[in-house]
PDB file of N, CA and C in Angstrom:
ATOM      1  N   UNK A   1     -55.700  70.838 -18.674  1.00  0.00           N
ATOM      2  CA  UNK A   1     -56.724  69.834 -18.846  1.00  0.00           C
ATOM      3  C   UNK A   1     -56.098  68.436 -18.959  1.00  0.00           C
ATOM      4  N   UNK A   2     -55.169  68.267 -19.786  1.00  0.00           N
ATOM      5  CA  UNK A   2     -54.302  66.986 -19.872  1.00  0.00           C
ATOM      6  C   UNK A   2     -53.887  66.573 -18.575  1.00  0.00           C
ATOM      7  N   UNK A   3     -53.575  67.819 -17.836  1.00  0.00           N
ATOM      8  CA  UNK A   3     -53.163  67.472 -16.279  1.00  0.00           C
ATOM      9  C   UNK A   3     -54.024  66.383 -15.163  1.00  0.00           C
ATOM     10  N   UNK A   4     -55.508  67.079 -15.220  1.00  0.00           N
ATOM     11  CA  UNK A   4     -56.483  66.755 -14.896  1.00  0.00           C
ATOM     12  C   UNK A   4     -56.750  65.111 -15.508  1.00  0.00           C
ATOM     13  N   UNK A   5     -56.661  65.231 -16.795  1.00  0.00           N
ATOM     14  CA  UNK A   5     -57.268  63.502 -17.223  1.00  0.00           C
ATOM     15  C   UNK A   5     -55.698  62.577 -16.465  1.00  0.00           C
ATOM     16  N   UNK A   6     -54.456  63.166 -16.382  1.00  0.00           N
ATOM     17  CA  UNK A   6     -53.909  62.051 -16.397  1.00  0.00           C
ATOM     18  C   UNK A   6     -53.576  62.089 -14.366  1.00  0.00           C
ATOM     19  N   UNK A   7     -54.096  63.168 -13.809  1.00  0.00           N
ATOM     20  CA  UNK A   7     -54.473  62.679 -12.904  1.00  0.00           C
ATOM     21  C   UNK A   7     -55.987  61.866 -11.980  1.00  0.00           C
ATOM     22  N   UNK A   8     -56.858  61.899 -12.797  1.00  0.00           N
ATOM     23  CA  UNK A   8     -57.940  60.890 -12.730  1.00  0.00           C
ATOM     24  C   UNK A   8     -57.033  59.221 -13.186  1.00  0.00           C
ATOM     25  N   UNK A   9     -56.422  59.505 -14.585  1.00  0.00           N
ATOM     26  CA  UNK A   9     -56.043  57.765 -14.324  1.00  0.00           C
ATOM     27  C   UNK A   9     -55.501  57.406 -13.528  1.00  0.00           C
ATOM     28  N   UNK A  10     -54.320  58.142 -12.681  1.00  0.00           N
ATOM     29  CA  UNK A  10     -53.367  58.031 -12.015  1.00  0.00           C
ATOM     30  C   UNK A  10     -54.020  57.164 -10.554  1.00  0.00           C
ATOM     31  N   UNK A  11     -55.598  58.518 -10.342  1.00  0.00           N
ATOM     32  CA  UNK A  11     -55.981  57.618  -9.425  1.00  0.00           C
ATOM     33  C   UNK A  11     -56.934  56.617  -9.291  1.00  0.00           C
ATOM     34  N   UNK A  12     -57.314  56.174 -10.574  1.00  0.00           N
ATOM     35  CA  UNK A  12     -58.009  55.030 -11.074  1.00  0.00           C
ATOM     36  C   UNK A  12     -57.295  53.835 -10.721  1.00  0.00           C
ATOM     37  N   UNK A  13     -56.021  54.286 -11.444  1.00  0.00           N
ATOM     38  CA  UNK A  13     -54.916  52.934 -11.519  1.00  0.00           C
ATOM     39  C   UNK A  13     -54.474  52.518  -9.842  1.00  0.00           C
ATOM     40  N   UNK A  14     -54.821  53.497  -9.529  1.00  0.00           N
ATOM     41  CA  UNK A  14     -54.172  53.416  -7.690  1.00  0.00           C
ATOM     42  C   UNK A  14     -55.237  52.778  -7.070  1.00  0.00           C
ATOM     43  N   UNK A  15     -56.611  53.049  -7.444  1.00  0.00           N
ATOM     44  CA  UNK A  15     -57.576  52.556  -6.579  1.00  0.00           C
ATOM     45  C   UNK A  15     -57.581  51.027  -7.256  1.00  0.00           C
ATOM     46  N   UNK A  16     -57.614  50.742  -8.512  1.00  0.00           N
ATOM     47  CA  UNK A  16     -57.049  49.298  -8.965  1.00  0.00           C
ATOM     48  C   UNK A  16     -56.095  48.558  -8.350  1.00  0.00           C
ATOM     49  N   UNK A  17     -55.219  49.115  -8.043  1.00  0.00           N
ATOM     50  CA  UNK A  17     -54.002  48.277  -7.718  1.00  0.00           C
ATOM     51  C   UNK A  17     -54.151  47.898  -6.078  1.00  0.00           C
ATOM     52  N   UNK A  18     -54.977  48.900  -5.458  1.00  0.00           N
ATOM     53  CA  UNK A  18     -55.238  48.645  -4.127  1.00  0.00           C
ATOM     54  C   UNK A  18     -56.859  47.711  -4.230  1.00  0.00           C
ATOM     55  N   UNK A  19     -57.543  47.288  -4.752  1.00  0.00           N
ATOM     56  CA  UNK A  19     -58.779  46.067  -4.930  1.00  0.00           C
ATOM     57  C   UNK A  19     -57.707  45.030  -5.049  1.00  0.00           C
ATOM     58  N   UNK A  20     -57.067  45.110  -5.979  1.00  0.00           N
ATOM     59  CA  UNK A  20     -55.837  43.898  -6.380  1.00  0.00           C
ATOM     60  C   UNK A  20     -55.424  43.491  -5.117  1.00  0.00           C
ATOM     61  N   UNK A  21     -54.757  43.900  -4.243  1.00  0.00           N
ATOM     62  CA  UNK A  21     -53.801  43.613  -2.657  1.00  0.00           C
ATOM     63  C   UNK A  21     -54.933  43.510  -2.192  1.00  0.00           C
ATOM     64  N   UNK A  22     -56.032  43.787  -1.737  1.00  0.00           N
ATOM     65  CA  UNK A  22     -57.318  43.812  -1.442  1.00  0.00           C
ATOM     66  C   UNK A  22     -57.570  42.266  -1.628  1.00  0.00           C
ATOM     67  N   UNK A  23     -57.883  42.075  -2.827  1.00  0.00           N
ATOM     68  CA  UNK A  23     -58.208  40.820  -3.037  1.00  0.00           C
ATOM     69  C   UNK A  23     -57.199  39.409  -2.951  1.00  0.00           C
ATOM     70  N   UNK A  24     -56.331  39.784  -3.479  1.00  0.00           N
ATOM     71  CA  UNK A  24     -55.159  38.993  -2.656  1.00  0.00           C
ATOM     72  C   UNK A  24     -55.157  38.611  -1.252  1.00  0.00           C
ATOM     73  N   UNK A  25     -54.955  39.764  -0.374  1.00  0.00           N
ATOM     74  CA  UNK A  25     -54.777  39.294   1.027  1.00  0.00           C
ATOM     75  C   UNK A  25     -56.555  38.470   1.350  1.00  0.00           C
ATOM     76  N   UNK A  26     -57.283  39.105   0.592  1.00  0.00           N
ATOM     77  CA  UNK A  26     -58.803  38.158   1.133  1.00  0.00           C
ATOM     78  C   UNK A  26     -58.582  36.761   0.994  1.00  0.00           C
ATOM     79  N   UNK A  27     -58.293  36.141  -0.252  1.00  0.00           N
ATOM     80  CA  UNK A  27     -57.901  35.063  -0.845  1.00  0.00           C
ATOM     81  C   UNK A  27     -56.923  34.463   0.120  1.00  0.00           C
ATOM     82  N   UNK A  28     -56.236  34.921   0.581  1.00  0.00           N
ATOM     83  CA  UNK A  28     -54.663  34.649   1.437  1.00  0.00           C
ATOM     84  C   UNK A  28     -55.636  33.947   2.578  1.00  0.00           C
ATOM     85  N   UNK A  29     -56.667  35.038   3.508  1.00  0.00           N
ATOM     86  CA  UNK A  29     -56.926  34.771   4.605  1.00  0.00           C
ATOM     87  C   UNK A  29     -58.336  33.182   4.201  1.00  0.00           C
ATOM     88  N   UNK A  30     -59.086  33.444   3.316  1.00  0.00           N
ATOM     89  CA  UNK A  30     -60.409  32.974   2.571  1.00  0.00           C
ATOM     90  C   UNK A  30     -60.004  32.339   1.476  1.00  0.00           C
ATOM     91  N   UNK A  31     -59.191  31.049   1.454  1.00  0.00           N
ATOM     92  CA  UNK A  31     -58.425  30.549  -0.002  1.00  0.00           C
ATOM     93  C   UNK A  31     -59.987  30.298  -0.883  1.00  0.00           C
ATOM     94  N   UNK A  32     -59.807  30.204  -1.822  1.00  0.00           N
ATOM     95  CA  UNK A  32     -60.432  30.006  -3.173  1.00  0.00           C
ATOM     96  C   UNK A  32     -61.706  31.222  -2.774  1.00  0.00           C
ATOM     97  N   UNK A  33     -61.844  32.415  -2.463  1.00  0.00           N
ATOM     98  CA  UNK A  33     -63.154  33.079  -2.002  1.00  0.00           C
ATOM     99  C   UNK A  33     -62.971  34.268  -3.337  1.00  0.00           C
ATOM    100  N   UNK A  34     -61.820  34.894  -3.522  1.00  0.00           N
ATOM    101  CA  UNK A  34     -61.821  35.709  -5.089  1.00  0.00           C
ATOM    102  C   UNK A  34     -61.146  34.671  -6.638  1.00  0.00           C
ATOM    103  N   UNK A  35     -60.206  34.072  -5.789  1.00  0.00           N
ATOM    104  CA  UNK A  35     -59.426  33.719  -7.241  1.00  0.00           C
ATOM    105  C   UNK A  35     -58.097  34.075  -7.814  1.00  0.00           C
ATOM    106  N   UNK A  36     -58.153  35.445  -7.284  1.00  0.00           N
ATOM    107  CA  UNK A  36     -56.878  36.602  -7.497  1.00  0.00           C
ATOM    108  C   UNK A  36     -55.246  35.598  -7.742  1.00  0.00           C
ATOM    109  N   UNK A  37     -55.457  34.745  -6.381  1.00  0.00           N
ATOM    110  CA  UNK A  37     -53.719  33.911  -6.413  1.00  0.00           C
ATOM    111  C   UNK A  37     -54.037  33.075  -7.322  1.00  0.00           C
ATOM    112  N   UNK A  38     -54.960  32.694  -7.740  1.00  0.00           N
ATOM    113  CA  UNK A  38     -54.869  31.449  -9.261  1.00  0.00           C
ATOM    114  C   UNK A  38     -54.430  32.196 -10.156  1.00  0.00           C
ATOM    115  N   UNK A  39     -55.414  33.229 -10.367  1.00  0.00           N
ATOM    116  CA  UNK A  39     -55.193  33.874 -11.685  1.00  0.00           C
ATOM    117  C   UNK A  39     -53.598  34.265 -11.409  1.00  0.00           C
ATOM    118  N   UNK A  40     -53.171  34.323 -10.831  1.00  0.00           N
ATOM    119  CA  UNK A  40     -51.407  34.857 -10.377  1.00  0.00           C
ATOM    120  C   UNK A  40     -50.651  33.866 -10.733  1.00  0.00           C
ATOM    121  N   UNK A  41     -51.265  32.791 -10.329  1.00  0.00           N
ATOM    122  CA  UNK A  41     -50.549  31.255 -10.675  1.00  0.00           C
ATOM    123  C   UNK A  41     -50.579  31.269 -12.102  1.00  0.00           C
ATOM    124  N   UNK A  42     -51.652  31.302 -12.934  1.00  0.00           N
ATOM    125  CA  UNK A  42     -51.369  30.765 -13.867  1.00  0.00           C
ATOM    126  C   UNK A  42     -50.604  32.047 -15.047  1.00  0.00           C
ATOM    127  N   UNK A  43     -50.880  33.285 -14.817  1.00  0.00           N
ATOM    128  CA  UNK A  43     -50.106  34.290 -15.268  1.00  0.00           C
ATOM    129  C   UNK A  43     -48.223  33.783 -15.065  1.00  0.00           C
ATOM    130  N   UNK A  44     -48.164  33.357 -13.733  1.00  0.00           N
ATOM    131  CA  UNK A  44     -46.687  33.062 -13.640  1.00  0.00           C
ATOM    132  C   UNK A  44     -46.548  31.350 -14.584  1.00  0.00           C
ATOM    133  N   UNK A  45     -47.329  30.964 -14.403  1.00  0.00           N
ATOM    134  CA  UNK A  45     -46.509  29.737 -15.113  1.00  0.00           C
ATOM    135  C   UNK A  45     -46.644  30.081 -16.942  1.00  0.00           C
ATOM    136  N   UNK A  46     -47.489  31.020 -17.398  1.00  0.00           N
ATOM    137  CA  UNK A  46     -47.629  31.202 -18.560  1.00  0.00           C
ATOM    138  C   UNK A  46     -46.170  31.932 -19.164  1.00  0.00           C
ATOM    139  N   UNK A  47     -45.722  32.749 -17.869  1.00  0.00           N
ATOM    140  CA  UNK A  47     -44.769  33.405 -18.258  1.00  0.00           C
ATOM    141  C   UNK A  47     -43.068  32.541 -17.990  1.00  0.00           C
ATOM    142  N   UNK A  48     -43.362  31.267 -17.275  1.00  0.00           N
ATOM    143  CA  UNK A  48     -42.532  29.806 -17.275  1.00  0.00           C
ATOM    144  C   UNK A  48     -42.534  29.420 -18.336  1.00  0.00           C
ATOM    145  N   UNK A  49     -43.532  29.136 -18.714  1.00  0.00           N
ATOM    146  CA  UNK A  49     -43.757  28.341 -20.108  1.00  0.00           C
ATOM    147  C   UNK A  49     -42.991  28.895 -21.167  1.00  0.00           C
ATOM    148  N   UNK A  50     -42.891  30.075 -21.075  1.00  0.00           N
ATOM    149  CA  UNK A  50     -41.967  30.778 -22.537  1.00  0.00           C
ATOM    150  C   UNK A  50     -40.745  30.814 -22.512  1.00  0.00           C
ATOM    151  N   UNK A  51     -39.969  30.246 -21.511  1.00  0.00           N
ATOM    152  CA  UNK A  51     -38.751  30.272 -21.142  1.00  0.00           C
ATOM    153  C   UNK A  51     -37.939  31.442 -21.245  1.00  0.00           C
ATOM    154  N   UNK A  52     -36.928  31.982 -21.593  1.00  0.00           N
ATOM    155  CA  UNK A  52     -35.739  33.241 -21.869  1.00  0.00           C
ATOM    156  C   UNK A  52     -36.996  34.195 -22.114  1.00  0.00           C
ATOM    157  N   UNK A  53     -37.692  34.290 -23.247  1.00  0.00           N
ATOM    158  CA  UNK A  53     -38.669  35.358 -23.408  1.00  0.00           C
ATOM    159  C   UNK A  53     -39.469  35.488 -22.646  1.00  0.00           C
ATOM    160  N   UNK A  54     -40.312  34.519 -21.944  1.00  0.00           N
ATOM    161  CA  UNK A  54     -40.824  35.472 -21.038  1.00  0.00           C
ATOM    162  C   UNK A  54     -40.245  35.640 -19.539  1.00  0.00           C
ATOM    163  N   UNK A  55     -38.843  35.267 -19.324  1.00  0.00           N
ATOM    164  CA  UNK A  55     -38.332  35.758 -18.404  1.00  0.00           C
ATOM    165  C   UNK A  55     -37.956  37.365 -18.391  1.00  0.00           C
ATOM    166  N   UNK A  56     -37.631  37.555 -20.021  1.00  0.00           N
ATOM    167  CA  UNK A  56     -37.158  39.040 -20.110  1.00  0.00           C
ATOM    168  C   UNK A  56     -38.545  39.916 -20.479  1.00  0.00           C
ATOM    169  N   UNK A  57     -39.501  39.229 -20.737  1.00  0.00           N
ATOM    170  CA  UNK A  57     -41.176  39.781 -20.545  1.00  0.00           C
ATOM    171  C   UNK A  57     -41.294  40.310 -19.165  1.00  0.00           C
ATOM    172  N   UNK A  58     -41.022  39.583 -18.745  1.00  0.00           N
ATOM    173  CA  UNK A  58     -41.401  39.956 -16.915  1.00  0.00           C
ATOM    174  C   UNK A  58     -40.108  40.473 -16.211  1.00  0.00           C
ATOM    175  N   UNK A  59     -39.118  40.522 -16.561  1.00  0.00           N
ATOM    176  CA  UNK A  59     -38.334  41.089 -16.548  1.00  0.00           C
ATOM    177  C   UNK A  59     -38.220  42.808 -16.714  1.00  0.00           C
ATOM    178  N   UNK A  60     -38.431  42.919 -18.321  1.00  0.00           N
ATOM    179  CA  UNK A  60     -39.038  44.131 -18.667  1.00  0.00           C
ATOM    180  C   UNK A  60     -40.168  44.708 -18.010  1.00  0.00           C
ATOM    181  N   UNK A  61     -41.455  44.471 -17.618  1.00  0.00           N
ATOM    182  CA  UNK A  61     -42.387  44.912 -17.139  1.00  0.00           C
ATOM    183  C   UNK A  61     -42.010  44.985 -15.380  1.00  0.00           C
ATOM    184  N   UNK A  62     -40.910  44.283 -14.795  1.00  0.00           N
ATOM    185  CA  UNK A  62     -40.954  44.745 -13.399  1.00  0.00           C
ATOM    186  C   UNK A  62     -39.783  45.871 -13.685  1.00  0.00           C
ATOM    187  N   UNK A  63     -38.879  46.393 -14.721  1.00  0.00           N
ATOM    188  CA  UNK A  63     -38.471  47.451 -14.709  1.00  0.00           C
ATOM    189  C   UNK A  63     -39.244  48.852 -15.522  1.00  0.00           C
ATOM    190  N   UNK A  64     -39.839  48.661 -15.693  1.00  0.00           N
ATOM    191  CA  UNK A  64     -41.107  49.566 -16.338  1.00  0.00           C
ATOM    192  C   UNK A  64     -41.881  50.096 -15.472  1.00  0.00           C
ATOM    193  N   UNK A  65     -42.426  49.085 -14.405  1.00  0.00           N
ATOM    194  CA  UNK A  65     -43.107  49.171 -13.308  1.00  0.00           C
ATOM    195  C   UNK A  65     -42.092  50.008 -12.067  1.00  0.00           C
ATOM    196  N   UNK A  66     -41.258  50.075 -12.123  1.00  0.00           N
ATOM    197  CA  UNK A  66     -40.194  50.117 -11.110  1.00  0.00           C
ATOM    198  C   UNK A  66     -40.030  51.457 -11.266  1.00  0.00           C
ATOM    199  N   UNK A  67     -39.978  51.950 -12.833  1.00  0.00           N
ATOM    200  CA  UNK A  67     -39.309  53.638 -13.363  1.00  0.00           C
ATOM    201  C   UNK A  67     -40.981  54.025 -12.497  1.00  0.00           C
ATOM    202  N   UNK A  68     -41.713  53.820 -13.261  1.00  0.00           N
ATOM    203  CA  UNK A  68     -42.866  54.588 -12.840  1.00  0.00           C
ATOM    204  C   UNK A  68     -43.604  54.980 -11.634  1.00  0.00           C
ATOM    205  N   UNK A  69     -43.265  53.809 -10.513  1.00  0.00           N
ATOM    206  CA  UNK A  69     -42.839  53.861  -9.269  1.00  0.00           C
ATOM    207  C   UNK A  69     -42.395  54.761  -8.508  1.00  0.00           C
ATOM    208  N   UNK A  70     -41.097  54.966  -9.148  1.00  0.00           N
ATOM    209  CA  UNK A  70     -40.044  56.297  -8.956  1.00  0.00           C
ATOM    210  C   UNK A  70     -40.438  57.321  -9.561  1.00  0.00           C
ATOM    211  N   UNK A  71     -40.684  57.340 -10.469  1.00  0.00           N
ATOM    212  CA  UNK A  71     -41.637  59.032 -11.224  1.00  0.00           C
ATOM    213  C   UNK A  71     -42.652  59.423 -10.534  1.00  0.00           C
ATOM    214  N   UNK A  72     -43.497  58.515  -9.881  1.00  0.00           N
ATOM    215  CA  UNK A  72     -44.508  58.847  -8.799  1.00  0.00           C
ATOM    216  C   UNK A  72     -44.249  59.493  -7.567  1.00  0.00           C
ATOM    217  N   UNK A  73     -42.868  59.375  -7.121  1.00  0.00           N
ATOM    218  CA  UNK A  73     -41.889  59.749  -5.967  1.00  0.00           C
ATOM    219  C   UNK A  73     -41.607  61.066  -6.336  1.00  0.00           C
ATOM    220  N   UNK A  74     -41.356  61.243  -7.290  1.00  0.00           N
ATOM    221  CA  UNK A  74     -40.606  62.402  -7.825  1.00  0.00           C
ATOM    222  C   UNK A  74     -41.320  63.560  -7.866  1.00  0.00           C
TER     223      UNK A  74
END
C-alpha cells in the first residue's frame, strides 16, 4: 500500500514538473502570457541576495534534486 501512495506522488510530482516546462516554454514563445520566467527571476535573485548561503541553498537542492534523479533511474 505504501508502494501504491508513493507511486501516485511520484506521478503527481512528474505531471507537475512537466506543467512547469510546459509553462516555461509557453512564456518563452508568449513572453509575459503565464509568468513562470518571472517567478524564476525573482526566486534566482532572492537566492543572489543571500550571498554564500544561498549559494549553498541552491547548491544543496540541485544536489538533492540530482540523487533523486538517479534513484528514479535506478
Amino acid at each position: 500500500m505504501l508502494q501504491d501512495v508513493q507511486g501516485w506522488l511520484k506521478s503527481i510530482t512528474d505531471f507537475g514538473v512537466t506543467l512547469i516546462v510546459a509553462a516555461i516554454v509557453i512564456d518563452i514563445i508568449f513572453p509575459g502570457f503565464t509568468g513562470v520566467t518571472a517567478n524564476i527571476g525573482v526566486i534566482v535573485t532572492k537566492f543572489s541576495e543571500a550571498g554564500l548561503a544561498g549559494f549553498i541553498a541552491l547548491l544543496l537542492f540541485a544536489i538533492f534534486w540530482q540523487n533523486k534523479s538517479a534513484g528514479a533511474k535506478a
